[in-house]
C-alpha atoms as a PDB file:
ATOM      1  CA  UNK A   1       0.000   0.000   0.000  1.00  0.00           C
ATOM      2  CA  UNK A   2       1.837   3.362  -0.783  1.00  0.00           C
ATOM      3  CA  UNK A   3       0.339   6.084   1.502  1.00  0.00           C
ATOM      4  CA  UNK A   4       0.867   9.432   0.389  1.00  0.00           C
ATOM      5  CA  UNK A   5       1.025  12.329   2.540  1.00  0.00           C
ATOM      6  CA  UNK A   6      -0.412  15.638   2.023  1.00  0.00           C
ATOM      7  CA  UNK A   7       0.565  19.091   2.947  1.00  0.00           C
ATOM      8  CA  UNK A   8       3.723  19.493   5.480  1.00  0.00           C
ATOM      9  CA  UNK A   9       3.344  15.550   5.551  1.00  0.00           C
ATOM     10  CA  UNK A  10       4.272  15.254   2.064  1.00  0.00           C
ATOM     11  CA  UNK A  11       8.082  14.948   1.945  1.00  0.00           C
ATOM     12  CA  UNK A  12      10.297  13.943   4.422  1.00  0.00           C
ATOM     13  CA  UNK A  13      13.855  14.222   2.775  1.00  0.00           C
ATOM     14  CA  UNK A  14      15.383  17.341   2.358  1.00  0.00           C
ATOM     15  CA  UNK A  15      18.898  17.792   0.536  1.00  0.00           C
ATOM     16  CA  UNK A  16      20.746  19.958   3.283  1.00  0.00           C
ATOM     17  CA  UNK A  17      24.021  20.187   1.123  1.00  0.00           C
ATOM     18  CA  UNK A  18      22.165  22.488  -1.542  1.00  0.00           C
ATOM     19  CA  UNK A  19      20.032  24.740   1.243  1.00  0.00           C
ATOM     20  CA  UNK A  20      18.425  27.916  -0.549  1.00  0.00           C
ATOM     21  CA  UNK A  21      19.507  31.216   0.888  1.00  0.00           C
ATOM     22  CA  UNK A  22      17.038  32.404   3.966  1.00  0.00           C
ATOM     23  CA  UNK A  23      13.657  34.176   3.174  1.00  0.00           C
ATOM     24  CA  UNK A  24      14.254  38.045   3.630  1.00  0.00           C
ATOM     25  CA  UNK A  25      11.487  39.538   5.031  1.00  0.00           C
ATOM     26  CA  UNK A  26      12.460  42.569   6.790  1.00  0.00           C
ATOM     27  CA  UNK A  27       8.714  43.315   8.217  1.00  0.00           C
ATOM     28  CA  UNK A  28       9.189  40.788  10.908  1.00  0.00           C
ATOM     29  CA  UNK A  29      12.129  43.197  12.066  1.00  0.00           C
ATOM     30  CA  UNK A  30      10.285  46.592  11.850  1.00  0.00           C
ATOM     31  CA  UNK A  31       8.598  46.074  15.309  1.00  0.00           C
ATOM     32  CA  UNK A  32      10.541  46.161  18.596  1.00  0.00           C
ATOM     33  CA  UNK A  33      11.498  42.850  19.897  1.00  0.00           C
ATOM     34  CA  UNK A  34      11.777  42.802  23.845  1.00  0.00           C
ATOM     35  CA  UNK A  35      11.304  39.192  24.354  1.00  0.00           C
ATOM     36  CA  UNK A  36      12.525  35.237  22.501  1.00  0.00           C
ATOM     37  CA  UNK A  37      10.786  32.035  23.124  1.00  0.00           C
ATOM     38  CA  UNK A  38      12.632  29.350  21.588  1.00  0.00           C
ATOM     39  CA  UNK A  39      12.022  25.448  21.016  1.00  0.00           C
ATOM     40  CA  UNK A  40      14.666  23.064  22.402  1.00  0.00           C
ATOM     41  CA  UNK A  41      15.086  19.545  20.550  1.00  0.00           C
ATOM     42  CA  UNK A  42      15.759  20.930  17.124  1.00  0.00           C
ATOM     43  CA  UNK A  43      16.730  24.090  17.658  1.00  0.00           C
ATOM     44  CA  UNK A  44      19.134  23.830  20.195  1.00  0.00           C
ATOM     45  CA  UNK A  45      20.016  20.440  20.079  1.00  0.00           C
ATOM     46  CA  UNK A  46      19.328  17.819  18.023  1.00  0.00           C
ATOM     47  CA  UNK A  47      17.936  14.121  19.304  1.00  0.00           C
ATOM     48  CA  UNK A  48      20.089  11.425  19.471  1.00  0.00           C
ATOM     49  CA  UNK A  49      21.592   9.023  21.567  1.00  0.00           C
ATOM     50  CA  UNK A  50      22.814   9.608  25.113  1.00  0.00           C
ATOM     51  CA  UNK A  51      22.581  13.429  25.125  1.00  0.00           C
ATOM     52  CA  UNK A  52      22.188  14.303  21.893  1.00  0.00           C
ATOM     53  CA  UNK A  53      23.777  16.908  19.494  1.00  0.00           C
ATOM     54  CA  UNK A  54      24.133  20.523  20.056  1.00  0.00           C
ATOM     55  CA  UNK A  55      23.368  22.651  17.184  1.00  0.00           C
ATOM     56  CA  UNK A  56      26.218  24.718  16.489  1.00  0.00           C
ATOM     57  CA  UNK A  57      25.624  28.027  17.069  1.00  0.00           C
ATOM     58  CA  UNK A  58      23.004  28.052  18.926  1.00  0.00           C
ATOM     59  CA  UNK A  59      24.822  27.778  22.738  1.00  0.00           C
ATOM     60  CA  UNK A  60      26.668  31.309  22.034  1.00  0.00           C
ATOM     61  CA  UNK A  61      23.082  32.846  20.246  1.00  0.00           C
ATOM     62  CA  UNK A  62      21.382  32.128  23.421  1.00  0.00           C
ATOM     63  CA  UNK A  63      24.159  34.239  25.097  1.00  0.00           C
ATOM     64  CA  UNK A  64      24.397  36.810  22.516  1.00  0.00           C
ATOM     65  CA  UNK A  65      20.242  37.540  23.135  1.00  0.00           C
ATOM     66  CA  UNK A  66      21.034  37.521  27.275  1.00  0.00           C
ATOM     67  CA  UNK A  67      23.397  39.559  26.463  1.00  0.00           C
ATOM     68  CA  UNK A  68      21.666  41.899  25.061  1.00  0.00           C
ATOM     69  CA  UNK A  69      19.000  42.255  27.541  1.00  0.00           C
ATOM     70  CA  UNK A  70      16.552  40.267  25.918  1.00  0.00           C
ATOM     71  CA  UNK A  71      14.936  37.803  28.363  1.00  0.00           C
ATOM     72  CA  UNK A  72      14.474  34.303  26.812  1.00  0.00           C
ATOM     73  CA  UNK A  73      12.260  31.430  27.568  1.00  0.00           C
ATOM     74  CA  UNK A  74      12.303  27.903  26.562  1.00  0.00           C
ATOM     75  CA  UNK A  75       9.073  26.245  25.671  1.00  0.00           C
ATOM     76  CA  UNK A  76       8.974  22.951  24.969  1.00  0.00           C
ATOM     77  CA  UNK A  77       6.340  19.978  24.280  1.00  0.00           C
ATOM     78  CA  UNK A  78       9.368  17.599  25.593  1.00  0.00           C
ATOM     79  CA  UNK A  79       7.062  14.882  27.823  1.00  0.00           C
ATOM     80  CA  UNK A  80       9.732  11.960  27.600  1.00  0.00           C
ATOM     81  CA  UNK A  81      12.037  13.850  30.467  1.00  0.00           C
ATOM     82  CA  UNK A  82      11.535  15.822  33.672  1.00  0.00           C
ATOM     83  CA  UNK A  83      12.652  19.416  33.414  1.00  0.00           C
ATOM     84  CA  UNK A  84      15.152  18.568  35.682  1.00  0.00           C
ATOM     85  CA  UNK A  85      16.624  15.988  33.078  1.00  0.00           C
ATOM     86  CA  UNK A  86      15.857  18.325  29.812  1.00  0.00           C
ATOM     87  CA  UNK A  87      18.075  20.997  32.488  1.00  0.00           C
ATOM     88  CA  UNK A  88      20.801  18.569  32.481  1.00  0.00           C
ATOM     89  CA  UNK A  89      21.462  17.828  29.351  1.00  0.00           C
ATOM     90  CA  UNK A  90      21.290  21.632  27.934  1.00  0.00           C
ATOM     91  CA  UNK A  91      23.960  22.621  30.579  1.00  0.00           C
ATOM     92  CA  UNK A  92      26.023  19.342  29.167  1.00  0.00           C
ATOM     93  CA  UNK A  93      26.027  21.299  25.951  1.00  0.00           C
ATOM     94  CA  UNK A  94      26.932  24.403  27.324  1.00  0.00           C
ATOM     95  CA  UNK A  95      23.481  26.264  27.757  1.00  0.00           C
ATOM     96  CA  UNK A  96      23.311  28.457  30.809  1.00  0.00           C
ATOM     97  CA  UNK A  97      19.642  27.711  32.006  1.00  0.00           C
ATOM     98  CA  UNK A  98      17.430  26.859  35.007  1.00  0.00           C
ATOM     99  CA  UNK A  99      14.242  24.615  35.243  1.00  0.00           C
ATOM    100  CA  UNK A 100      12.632  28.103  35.830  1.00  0.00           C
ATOM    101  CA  UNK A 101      13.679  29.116  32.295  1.00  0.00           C
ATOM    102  CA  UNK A 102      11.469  26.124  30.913  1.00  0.00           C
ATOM    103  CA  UNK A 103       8.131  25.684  30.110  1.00  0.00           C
ATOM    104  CA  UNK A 104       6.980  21.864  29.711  1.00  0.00           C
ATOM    105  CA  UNK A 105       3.430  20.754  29.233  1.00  0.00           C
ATOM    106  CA  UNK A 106       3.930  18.397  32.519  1.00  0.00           C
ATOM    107  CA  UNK A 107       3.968  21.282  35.194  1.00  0.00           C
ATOM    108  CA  UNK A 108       1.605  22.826  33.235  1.00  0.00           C
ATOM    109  CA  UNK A 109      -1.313  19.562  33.298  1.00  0.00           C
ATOM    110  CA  UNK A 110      -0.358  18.838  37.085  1.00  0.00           C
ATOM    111  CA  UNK A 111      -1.280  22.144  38.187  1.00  0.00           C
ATOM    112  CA  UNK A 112      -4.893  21.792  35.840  1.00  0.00           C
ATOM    113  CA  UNK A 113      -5.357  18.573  37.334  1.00  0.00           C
ATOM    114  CA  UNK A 114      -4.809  20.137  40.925  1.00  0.00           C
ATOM    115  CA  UNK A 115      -6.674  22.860  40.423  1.00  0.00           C
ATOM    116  CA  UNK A 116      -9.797  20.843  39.080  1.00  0.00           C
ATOM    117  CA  UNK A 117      -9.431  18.436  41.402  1.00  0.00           C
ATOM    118  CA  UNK A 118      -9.071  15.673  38.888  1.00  0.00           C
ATOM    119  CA  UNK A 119      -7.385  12.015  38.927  1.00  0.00           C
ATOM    120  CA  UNK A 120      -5.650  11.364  35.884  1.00  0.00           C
ATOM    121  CA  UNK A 121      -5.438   7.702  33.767  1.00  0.00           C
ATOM    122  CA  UNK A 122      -1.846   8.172  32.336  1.00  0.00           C
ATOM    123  CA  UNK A 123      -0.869   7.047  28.954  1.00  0.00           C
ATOM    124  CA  UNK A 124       2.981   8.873  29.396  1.00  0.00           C
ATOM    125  CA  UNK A 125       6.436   7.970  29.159  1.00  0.00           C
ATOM    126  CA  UNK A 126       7.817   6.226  32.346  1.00  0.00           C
ATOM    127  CA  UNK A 127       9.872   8.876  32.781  1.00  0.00           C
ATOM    128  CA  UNK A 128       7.295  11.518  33.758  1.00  0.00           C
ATOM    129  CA  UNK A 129       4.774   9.066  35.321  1.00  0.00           C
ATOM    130  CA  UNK A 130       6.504   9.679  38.790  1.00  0.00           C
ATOM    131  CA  UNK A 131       5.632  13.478  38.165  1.00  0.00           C
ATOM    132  CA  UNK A 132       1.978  12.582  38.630  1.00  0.00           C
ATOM    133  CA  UNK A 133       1.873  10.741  41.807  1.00  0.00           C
ATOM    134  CA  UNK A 134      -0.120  13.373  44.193  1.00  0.00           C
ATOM    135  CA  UNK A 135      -2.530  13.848  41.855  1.00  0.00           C
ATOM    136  CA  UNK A 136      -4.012  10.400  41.175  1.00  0.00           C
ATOM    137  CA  UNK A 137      -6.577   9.414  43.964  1.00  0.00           C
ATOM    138  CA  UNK A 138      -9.030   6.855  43.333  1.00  0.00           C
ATOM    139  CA  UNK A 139     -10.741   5.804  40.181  1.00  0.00           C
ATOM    140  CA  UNK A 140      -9.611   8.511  36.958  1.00  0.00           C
ATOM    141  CA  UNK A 141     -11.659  11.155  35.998  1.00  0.00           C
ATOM    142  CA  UNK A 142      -9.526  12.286  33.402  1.00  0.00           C
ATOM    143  CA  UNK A 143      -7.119  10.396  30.516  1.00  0.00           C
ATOM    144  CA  UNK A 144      -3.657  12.169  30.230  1.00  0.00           C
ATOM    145  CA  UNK A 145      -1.750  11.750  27.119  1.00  0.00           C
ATOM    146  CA  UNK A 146       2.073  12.353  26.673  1.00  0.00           C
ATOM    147  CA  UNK A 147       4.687  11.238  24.247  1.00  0.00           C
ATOM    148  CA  UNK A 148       4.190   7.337  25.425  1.00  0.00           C
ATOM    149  CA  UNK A 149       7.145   6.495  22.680  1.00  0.00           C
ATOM    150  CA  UNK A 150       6.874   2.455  22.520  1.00  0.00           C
ATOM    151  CA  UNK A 151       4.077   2.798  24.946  1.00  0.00           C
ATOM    152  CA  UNK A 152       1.563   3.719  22.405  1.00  0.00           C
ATOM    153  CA  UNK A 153       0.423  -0.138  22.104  1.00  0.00           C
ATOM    154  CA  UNK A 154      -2.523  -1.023  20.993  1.00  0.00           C
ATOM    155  CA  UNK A 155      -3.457  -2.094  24.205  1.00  0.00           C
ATOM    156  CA  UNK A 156      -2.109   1.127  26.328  1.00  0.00           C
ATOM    157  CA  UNK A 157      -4.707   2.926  23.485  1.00  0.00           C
ATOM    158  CA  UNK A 158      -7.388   0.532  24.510  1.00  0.00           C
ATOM    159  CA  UNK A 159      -7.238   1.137  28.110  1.00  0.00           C
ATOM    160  CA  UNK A 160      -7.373   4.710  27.462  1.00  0.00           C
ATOM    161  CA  UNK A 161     -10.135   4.383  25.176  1.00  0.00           C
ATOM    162  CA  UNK A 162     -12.389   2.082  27.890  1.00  0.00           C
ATOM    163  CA  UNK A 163     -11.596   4.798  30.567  1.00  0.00           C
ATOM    164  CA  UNK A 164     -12.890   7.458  28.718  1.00  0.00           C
ATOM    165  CA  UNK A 165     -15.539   5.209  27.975  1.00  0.00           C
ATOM    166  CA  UNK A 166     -16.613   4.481  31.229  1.00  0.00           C
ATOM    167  CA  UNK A 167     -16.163   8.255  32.234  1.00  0.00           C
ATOM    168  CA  UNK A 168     -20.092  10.099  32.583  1.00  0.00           C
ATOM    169  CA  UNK A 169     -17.960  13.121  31.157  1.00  0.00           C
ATOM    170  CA  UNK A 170     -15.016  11.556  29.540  1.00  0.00           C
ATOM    171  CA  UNK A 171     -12.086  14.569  29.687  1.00  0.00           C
ATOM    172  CA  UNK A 172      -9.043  14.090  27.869  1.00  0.00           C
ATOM    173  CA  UNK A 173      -6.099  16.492  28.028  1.00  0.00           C
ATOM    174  CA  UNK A 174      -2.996  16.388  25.586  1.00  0.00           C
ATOM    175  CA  UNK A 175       0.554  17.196  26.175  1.00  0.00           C
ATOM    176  CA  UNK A 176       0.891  19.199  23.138  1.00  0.00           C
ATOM    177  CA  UNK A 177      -0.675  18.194  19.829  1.00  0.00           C
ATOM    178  CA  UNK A 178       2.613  17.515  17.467  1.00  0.00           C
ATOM    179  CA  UNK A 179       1.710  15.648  13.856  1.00  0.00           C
ATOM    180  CA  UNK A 180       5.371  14.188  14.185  1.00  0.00           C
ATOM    181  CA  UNK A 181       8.673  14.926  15.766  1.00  0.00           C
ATOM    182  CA  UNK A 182      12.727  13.809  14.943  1.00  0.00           C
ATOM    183  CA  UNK A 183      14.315  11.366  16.921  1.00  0.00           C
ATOM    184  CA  UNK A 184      17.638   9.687  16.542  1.00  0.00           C
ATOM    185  CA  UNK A 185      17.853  10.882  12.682  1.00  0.00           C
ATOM    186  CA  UNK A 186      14.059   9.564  11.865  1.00  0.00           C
ATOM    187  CA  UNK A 187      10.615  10.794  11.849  1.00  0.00           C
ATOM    188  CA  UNK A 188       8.073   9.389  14.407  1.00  0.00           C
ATOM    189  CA  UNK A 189       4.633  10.102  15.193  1.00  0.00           C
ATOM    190  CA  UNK A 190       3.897  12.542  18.048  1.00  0.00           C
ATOM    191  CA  UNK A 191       0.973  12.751  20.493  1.00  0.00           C
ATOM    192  CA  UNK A 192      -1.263  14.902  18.661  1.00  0.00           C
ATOM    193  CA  UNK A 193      -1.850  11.522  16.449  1.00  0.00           C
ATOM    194  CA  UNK A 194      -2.797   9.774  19.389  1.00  0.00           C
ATOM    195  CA  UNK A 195      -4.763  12.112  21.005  1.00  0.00           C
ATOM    196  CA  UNK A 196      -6.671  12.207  17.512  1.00  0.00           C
ATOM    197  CA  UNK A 197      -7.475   8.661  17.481  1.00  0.00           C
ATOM    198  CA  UNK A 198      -8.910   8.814  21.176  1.00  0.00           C
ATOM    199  CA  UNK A 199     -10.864  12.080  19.842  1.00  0.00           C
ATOM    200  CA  UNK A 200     -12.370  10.024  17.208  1.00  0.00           C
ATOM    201  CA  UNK A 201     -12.780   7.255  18.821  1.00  0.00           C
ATOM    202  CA  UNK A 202     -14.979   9.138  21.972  1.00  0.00           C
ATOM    203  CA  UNK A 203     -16.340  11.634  19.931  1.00  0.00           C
ATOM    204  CA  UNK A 204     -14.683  14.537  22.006  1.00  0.00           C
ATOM    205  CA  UNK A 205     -11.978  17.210  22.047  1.00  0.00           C
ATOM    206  CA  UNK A 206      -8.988  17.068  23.795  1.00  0.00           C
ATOM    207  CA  UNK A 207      -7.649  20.206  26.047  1.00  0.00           C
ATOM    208  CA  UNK A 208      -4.275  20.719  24.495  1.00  0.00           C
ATOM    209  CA  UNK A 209      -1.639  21.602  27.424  1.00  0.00           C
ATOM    210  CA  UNK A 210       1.345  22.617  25.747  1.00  0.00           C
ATOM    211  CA  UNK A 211       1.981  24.136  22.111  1.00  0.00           C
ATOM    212  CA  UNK A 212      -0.058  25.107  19.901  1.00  0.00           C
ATOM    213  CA  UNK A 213      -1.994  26.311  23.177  1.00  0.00           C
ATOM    214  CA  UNK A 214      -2.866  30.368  23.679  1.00  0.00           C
ATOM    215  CA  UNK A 215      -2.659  29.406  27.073  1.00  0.00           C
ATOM    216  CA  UNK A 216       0.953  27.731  27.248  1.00  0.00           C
ATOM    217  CA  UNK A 217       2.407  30.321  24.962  1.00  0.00           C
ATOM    218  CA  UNK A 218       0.375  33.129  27.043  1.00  0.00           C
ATOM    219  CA  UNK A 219       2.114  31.631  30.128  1.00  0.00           C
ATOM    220  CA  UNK A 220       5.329  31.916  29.233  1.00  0.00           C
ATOM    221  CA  UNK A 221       4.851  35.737  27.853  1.00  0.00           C
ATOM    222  CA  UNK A 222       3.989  36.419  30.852  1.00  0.00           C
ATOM    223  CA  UNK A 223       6.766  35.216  32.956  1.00  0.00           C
ATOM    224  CA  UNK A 224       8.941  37.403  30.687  1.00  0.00           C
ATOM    225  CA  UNK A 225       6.322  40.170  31.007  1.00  0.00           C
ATOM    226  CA  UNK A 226       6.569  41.055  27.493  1.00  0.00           C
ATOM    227  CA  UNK A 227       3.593  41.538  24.956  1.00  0.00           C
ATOM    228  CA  UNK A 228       2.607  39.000  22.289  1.00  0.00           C
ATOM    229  CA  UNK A 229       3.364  41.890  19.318  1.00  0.00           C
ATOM    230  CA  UNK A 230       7.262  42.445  21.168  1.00  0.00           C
ATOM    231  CA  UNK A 231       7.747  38.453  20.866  1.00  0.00           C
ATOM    232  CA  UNK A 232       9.497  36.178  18.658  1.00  0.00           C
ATOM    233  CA  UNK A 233       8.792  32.476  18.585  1.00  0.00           C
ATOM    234  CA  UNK A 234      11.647  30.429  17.323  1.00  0.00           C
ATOM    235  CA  UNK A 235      11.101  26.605  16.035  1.00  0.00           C
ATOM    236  CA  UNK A 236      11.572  23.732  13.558  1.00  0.00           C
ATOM    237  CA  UNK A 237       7.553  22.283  14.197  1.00  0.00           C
ATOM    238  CA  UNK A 238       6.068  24.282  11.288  1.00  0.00           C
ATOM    239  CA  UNK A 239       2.392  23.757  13.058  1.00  0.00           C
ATOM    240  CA  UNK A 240       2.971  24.082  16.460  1.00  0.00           C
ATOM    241  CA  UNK A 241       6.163  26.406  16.933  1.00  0.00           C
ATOM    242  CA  UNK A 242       5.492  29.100  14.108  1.00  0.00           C
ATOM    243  CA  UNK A 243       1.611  29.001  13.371  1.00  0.00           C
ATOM    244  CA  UNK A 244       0.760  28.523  17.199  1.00  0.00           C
ATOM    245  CA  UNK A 245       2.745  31.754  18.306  1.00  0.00           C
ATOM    246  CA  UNK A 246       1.200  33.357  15.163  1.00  0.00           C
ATOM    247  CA  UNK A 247      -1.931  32.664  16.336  1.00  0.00           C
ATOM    248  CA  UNK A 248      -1.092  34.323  19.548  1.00  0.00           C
ATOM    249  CA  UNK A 249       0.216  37.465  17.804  1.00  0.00           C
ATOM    250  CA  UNK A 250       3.351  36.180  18.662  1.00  0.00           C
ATOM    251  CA  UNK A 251       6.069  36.677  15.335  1.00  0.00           C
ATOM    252  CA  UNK A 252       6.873  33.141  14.245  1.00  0.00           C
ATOM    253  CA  UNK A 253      10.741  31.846  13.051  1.00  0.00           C
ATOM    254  CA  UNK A 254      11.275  28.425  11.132  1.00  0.00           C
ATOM    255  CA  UNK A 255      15.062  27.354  11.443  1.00  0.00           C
ATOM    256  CA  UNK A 256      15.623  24.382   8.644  1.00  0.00           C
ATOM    257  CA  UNK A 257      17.279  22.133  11.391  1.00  0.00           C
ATOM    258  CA  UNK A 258      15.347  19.699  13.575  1.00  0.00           C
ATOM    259  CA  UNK A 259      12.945  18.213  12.148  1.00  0.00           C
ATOM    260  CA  UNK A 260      12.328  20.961   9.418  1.00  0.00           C
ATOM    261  CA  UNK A 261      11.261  19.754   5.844  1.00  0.00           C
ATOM    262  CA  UNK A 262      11.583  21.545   2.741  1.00  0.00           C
ATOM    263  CA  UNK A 263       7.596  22.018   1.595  1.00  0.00           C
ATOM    264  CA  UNK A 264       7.384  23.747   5.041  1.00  0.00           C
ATOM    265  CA  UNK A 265       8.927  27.035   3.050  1.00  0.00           C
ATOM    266  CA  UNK A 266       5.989  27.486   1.239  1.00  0.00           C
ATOM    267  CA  UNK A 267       3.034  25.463   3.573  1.00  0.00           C
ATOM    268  CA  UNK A 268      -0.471  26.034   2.212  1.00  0.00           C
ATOM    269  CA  UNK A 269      -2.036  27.406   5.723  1.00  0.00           C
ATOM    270  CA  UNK A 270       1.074  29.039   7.997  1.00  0.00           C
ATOM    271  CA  UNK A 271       3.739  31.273   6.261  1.00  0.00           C
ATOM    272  CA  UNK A 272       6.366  32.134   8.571  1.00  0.00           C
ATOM    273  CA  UNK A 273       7.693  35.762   9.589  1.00  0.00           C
ATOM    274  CA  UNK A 274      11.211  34.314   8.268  1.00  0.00           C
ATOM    275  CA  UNK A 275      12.941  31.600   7.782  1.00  0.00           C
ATOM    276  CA  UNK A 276      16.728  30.924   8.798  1.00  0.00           C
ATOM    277  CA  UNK A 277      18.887  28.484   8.173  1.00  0.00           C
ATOM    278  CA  UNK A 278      19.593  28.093  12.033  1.00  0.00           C
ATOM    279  CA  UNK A 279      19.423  30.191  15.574  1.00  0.00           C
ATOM    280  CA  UNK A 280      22.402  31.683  15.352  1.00  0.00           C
ATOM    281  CA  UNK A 281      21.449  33.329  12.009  1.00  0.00           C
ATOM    282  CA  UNK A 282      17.545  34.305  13.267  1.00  0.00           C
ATOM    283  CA  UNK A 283      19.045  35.750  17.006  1.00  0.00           C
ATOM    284  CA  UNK A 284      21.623  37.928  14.634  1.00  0.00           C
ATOM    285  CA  UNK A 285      19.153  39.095  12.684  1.00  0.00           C
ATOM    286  CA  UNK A 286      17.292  40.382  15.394  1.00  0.00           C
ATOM    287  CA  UNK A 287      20.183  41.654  17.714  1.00  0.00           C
ATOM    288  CA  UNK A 288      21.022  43.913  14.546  1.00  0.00           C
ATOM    289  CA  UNK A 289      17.875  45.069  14.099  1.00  0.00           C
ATOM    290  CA  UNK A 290      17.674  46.771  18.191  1.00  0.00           C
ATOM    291  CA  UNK A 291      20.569  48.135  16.840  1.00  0.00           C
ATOM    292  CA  UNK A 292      19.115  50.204  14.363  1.00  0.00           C
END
């Protein structure tokens, strides 16, 4: 059977030894800039074994914008780590950053589920499912869905379809909604697709807690305290990085590393405020332009 995919689905190969010249569009520079949120895996690293592989670059651009007195935060739909693991590994490569400087979907969700006084089903990576403990009591009222990885079994997706099931309001909250992410060189399906099935499935909509969310991106804006318009959203997730901060107000940067694929330059739905061949090249870009 040969599938073909549609849209930013449609290719997956991308000749990086004959990379066009980056997308001027000076616009994106005409308004101040007073605050960066930036995407880890892909942008500052790139998935891999062990710890990965640091972009180069990108350590000494996140410098050059602290530098300059631009306040940066990192949001990220990572749910296969704790922050304090994600923390870790960017200070192995040489990033200067704090858990405090992160904004995960996982803090995020716990602090809904507190709030609403829910008990969550988990279909997560065993990494994170410690993170949860004090807030499952008794039978779920909720289904939580994270990047699962080789967890996503047909019958992890079972169980979390019968809870739902059972539920007299089934609730189902996603740790970001990703179409597909890059790990160790290859492509794999994120939670988004998941969360889609169990949507289908049930009939429902999931709350997304992470990116593309208003309310994730609004979150970190304001622990910068710094507008939507005087923000710049820097990613390699076409969808979720660049449309969902454009949908915020928020200007949106695609860097072609991570998983970044070539029809993303001219999608059919989000077109990008610019597009740079990495961080280094979209932070000097906008350090020149505060210069002006």
């Amino acid at each position: 059977m040969i599938l073909i995919l549609l849209e930013e689905q449609q290719v997956i190969f991308h000749r990086w030894n004959n990379i066009p010249p980056s997308r001027t569009m000076s616009s994106w520079l005409d308004r101040p800039i007073k605050g960066v949120l930036l995407d880890i895996t892909g942008v500052l690293y790139e998935s891999g074994d062990g710890k990965g592989v640091v972009i180069p670059g990108s350590v000494k651009a996140v410098e050059k914008l602290k530098t300059s007195g631009i306040p940066v935060r990192l949001v990220t739909n990572e749910t296969c780590a704790t922050r304090t693991a994600v923390v870790d590994k960017l200070r192995f490569h040489g990033y200067k950053v704090s858990e405090a400087d992160i904004f995960s979907p996982v803090p995020a969700a716990i602090a809904i589920l507190k709030e609403r006084g829910l008990s969550p089903h988990l279909l997560v990576h065993p990494a994170i499912e410690d993170e949860f403990k004090e807030v499952i009591k008794g039978s779920p009222s909720c289904v939580v869905v994270g990047d699962a990885d080789e967890g996503f079994s047909f019958e992890n997706m079972n169980k979390a379809f019968r809870t739902l099931l059972n539920m007299e309001k089934p609730l189902l909250f996603a740790l970001g909604f990703g179409k597909y992410y890059k790990h160790q060189g290859m492509l794999q399906m994120d939670v988004g697709a998941f969360a889609s099935a169990l949507e289908f499935a049930c009939d429902l909509k999931s709350e997304v807690v992470g990116k593309p969310s208003r309310q994730f991106f609004g979150a970190a804006l304001s622990d910068i305290g710094v507008p939507a318009e005087e923000a710049v959203m820097v990613g390699d997730d076409i969808v979720s990085d660049v449309g969902g901060a454009q949908n915020c107000g928020i200007r949106g940067v695609l860097v072609r590393t991570g998983k970044f694929t070539a029809p993303w330059e001219n999608h059919p739905v989000v077109k990008p405020d610019f597009i740079a061949n990495n961080l280094a090249e979209a932070v000097d870009k906008i350090i020149e332009a505060q210069k002006k």
